[in-house]
Protein backbone atom coordinates (compact mmCIF):
# COMPACT_ATOMS: atom_id res chain seq x y z
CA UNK A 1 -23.94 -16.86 26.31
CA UNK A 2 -26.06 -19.50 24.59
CA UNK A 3 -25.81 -23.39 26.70
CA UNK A 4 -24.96 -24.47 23.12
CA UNK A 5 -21.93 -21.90 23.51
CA UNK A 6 -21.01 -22.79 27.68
CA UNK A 7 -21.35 -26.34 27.14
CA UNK A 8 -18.93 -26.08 24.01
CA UNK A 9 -16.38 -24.14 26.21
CA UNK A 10 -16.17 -26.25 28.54
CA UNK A 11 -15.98 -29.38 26.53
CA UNK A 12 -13.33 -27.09 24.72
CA UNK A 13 -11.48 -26.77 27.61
CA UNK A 14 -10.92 -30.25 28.65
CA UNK A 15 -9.71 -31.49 24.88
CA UNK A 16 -7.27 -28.68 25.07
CA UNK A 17 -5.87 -30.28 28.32
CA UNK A 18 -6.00 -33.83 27.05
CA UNK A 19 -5.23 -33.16 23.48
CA UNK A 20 -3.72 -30.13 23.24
CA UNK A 21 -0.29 -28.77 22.23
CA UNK A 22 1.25 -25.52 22.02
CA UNK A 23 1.70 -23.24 19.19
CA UNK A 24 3.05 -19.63 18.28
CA UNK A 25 0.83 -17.49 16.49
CA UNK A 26 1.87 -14.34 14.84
CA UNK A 27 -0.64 -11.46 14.46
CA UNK A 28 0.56 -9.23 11.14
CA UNK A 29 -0.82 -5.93 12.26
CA UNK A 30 0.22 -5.96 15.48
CA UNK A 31 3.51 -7.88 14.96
CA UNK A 32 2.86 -9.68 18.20
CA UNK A 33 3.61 -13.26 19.29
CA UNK A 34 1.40 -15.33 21.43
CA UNK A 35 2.11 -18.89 22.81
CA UNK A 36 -0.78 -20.85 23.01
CA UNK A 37 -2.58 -24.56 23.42
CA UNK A 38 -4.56 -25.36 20.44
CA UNK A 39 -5.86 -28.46 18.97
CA UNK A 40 -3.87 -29.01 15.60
CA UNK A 41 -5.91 -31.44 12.96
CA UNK A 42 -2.89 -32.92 10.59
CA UNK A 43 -5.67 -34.49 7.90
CA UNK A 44 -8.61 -32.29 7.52
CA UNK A 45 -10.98 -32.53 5.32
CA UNK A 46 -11.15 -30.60 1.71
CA UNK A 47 -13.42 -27.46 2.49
CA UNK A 48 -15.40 -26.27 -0.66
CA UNK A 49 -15.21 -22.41 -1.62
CA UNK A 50 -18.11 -20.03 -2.86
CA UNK A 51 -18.37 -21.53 -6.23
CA UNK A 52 -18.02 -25.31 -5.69
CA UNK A 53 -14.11 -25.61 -6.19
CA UNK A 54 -12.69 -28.06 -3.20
CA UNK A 55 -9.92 -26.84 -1.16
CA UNK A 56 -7.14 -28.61 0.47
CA UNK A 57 -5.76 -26.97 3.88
CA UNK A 58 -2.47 -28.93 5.23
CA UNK A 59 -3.57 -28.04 9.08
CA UNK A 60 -6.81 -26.93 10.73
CA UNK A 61 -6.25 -25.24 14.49
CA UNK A 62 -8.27 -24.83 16.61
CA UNK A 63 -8.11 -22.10 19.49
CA UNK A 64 -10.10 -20.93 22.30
CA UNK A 65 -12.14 -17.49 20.87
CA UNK A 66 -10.54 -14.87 23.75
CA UNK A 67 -7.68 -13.05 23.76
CA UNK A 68 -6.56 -14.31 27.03
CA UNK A 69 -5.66 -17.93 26.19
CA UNK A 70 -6.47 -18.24 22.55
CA UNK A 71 -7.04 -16.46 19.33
CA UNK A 72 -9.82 -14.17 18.96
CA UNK A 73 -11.82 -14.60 15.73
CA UNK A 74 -12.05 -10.57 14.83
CA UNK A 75 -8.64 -10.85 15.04
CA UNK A 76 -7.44 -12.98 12.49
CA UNK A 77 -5.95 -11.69 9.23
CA UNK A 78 -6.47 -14.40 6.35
CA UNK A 79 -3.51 -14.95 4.58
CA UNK A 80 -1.27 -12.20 6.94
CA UNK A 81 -1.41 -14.29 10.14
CA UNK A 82 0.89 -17.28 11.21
CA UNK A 83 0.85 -20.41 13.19
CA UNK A 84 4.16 -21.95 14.27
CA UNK A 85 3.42 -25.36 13.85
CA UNK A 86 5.12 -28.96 12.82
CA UNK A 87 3.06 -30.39 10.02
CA UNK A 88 3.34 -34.02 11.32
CA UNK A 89 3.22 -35.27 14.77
CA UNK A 90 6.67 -34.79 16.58
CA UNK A 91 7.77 -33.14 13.82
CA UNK A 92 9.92 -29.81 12.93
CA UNK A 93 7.51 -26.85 13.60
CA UNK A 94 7.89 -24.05 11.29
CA UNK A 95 5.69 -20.69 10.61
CA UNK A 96 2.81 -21.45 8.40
CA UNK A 97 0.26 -19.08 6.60
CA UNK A 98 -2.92 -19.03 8.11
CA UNK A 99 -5.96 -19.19 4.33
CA UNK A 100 -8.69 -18.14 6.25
CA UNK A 101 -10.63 -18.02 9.17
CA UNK A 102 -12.96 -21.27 9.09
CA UNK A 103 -15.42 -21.05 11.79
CA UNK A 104 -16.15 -19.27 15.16
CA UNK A 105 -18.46 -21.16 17.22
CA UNK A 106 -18.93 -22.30 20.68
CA UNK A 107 -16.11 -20.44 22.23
CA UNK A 108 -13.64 -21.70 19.71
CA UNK A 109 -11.93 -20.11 16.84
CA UNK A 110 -11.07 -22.76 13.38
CA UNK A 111 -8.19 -21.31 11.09
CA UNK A 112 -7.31 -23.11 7.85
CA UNK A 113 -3.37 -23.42 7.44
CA UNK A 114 -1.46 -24.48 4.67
């Protein structure tokens, strides 16, 4: 483990207590549920795709990398996966696709959901 990585854990760690809120996320091959806290961004930023076309994402969550209280990044299937989430604060949460699998650094996990 790099410090880069521990220091981003446990920065992690105390956003998800602060900040956090809990989600369902399905896995498609395994058909399993999990419950977890995860920091849900409601206006992310366009994200721009291998040849230069922008991308809008309604929801970007972010998860501790582990299987134990988050979402491992080997583990997510783009486009097969699904976060049960509300799209607006305090709103109705309903099962969204997770696009794609953003980034995996410093102990987190980043899906794109639309």
């Amino acid at each position: 483990m790099t410090v880069f990585t521990d220091s981003m854990e446990h920065g992690f760690a105390t956003l998800l207590e602060q900040h956090g809120e809990t989600v369902s996320y399905k896995f498609r091959d395994s058909g399993t549920t999990v419950s977890r806290t995860a920091i849900v961004d409601r206006n992310p930023p366009e994200a721009i795709d291998q040849v230069g076309n922008a991308v809008s994402f309604s929801l970007m969550v972010y998860f501790h990398n582990n299987e134990d209280d988050g979402v491992q990044s080997e583990a997510v299937d783009n486009g097969g996966d699904e976060v049960f989430v509300a799209l607006k604060t305090n709103g109705t949460a309903e099962w969204r696709p997770v696009y794609t699998l953003i980034e995996s650094d410093g102990g987190t996990t980043q899906v794109a959901v639309r």
